[in-house]
C-alpha atoms as a PDB file:
ATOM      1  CA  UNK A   1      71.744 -10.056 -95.169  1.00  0.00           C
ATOM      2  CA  UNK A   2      69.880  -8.562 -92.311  1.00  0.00           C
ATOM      3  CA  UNK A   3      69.451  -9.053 -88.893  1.00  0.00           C
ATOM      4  CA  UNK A   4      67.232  -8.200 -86.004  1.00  0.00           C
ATOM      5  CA  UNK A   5      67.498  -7.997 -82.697  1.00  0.00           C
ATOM      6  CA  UNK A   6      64.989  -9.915 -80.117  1.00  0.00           C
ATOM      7  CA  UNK A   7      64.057  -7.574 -77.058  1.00  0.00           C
ATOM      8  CA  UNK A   8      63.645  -9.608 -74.047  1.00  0.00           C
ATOM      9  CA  UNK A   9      61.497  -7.947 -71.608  1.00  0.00           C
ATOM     10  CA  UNK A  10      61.061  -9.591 -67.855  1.00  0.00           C
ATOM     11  CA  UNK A  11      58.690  -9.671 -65.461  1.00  0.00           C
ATOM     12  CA  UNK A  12      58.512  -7.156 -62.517  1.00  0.00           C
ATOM     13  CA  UNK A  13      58.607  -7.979 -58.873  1.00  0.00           C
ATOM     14  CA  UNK A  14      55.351  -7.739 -56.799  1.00  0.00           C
ATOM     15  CA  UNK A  15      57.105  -8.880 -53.339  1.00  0.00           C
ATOM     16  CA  UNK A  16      60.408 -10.481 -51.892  1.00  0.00           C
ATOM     17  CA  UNK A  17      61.127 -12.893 -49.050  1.00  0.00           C
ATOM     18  CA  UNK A  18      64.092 -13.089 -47.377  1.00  0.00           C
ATOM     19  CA  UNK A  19      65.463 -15.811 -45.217  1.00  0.00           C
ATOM     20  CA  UNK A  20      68.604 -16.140 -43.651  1.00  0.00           C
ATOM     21  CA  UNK A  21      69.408 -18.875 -46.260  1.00  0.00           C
ATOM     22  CA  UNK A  22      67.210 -17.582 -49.555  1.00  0.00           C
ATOM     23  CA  UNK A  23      65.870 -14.836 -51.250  1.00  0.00           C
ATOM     24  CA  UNK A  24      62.922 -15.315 -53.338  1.00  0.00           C
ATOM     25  CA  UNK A  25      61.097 -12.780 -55.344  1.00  0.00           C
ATOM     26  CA  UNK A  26      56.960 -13.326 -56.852  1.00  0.00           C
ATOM     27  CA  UNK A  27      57.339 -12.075 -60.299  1.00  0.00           C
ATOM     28  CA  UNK A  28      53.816 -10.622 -61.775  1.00  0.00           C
ATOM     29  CA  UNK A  29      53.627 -13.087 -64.846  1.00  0.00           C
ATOM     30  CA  UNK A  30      52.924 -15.891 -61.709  1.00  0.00           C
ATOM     31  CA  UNK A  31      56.153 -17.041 -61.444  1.00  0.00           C
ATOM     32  CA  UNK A  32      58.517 -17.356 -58.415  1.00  0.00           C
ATOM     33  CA  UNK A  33      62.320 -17.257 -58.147  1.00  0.00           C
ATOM     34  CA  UNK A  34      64.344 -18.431 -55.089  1.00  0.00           C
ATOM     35  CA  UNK A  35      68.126 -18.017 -55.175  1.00  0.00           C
ATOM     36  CA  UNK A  36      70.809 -18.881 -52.105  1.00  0.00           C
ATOM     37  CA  UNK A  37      71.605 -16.231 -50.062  1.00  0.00           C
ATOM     38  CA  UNK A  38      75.085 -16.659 -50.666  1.00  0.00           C
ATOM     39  CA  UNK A  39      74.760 -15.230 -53.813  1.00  0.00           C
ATOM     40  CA  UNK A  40      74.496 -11.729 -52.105  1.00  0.00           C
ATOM     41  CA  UNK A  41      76.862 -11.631 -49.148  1.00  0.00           C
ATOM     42  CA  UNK A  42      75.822  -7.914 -48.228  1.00  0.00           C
ATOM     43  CA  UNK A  43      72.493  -9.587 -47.781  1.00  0.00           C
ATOM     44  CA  UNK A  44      73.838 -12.622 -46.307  1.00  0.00           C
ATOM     45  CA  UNK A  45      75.410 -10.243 -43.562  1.00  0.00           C
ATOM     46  CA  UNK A  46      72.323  -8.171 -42.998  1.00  0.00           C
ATOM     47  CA  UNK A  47      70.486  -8.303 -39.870  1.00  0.00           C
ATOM     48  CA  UNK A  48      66.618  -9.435 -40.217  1.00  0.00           C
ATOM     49  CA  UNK A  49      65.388  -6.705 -40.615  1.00  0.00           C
ATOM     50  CA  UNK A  50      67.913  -4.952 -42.968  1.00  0.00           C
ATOM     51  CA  UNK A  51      66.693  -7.976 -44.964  1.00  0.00           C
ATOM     52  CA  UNK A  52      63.169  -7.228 -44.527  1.00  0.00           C
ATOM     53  CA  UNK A  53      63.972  -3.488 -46.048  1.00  0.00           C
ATOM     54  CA  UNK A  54      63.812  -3.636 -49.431  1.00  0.00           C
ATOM     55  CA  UNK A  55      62.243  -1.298 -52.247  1.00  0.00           C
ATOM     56  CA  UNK A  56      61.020  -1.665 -56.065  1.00  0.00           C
ATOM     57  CA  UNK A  57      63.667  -0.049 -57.867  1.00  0.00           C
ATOM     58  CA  UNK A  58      62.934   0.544 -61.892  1.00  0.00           C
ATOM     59  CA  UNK A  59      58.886  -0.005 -61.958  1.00  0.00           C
ATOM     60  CA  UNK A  60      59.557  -3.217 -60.241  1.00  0.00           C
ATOM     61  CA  UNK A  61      62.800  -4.888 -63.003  1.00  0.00           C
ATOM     62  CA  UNK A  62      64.800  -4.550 -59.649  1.00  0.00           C
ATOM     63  CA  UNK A  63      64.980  -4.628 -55.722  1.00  0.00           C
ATOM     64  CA  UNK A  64      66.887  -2.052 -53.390  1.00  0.00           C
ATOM     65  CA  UNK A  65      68.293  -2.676 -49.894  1.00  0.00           C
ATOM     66  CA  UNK A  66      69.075   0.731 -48.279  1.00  0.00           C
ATOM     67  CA  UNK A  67      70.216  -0.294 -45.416  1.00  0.00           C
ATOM     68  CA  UNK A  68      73.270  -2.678 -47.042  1.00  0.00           C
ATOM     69  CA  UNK A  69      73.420  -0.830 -50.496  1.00  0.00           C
ATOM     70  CA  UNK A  70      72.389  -3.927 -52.586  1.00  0.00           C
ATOM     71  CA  UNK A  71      70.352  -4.190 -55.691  1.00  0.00           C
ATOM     72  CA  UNK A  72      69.298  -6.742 -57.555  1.00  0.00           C
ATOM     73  CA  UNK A  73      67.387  -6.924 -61.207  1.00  0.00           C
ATOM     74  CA  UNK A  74      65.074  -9.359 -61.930  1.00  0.00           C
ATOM     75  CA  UNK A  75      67.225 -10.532 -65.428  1.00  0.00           C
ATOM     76  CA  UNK A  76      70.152 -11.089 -62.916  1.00  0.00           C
ATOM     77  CA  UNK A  77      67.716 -13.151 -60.662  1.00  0.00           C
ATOM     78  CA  UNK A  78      66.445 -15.086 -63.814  1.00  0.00           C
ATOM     79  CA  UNK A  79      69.474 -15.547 -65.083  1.00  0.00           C
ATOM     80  CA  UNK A  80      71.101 -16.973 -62.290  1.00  0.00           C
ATOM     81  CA  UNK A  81      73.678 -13.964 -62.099  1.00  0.00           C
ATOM     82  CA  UNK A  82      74.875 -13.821 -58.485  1.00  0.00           C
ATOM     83  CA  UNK A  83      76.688 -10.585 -57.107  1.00  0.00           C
ATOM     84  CA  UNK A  84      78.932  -8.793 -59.083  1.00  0.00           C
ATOM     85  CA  UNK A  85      80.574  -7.086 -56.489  1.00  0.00           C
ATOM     86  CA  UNK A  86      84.376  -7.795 -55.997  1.00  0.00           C
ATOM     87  CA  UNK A  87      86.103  -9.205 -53.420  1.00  0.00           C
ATOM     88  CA  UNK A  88      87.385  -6.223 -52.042  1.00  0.00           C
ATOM     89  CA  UNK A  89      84.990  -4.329 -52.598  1.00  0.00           C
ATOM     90  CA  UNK A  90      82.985  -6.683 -50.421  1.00  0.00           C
ATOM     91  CA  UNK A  91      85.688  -6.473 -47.790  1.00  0.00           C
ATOM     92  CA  UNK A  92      85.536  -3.044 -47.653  1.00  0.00           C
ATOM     93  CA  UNK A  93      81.863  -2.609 -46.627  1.00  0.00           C
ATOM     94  CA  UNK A  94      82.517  -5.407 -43.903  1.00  0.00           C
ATOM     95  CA  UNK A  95      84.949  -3.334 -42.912  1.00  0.00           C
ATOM     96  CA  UNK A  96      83.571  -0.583 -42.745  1.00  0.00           C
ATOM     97  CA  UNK A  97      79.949  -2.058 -41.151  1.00  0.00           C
ATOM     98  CA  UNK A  98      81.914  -3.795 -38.021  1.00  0.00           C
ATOM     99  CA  UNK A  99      83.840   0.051 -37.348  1.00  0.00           C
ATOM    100  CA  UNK A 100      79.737   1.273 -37.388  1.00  0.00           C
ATOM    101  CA  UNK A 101      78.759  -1.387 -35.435  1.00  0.00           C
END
């Protein structure tokens, strides 16, 4: 018996748009994806312009936030993934972003 194994290869992103409700990314095979905010609550708790910070991370399979230390691949986006990010780990960055602030 063999097997093989399908590699699944996904668009890249060519820009993002972030509201304070949705993020949605234009993928380069012509199709869009919009998610809920809510899905990323670093993002969800950025200012406008923390929002409107992002990078290309990976040739364009992901998207960087410096400002709020969130990134987000394209697979995850596709897939419907939301954050991974724990609980507490969430509650630490608030934390630690209302001491900055």
């Amino acid at each position: 018996m063999s097997s093989s194994v399908i590699k699944t290869t996904f668009p890249t992103v060519l820009s993002v748009d972030v509201t304070e409700d949705s993020l949605a990314a234009a993928l380069a095979d012509g199709r869009s994806v919009t998610v809920p905010l809510a899905w990323f609550p670093r993002l969800l708790h950025a200012t406008p312009a923390e929002r409107n910070h992002w990078q290309l991370i990976g040739i364009g399979q992901g998207i960087h936030w410096p400002d709020v230390d969130e990134d987000i691949s394209v697979e995850n986006l596709l897939t419907g993934q939301p954050s991974g990010e724990s609980g507490d780990s969430f509650a630490k960055w608030l934390k630690a972003r209302a001491a900055q602030g």
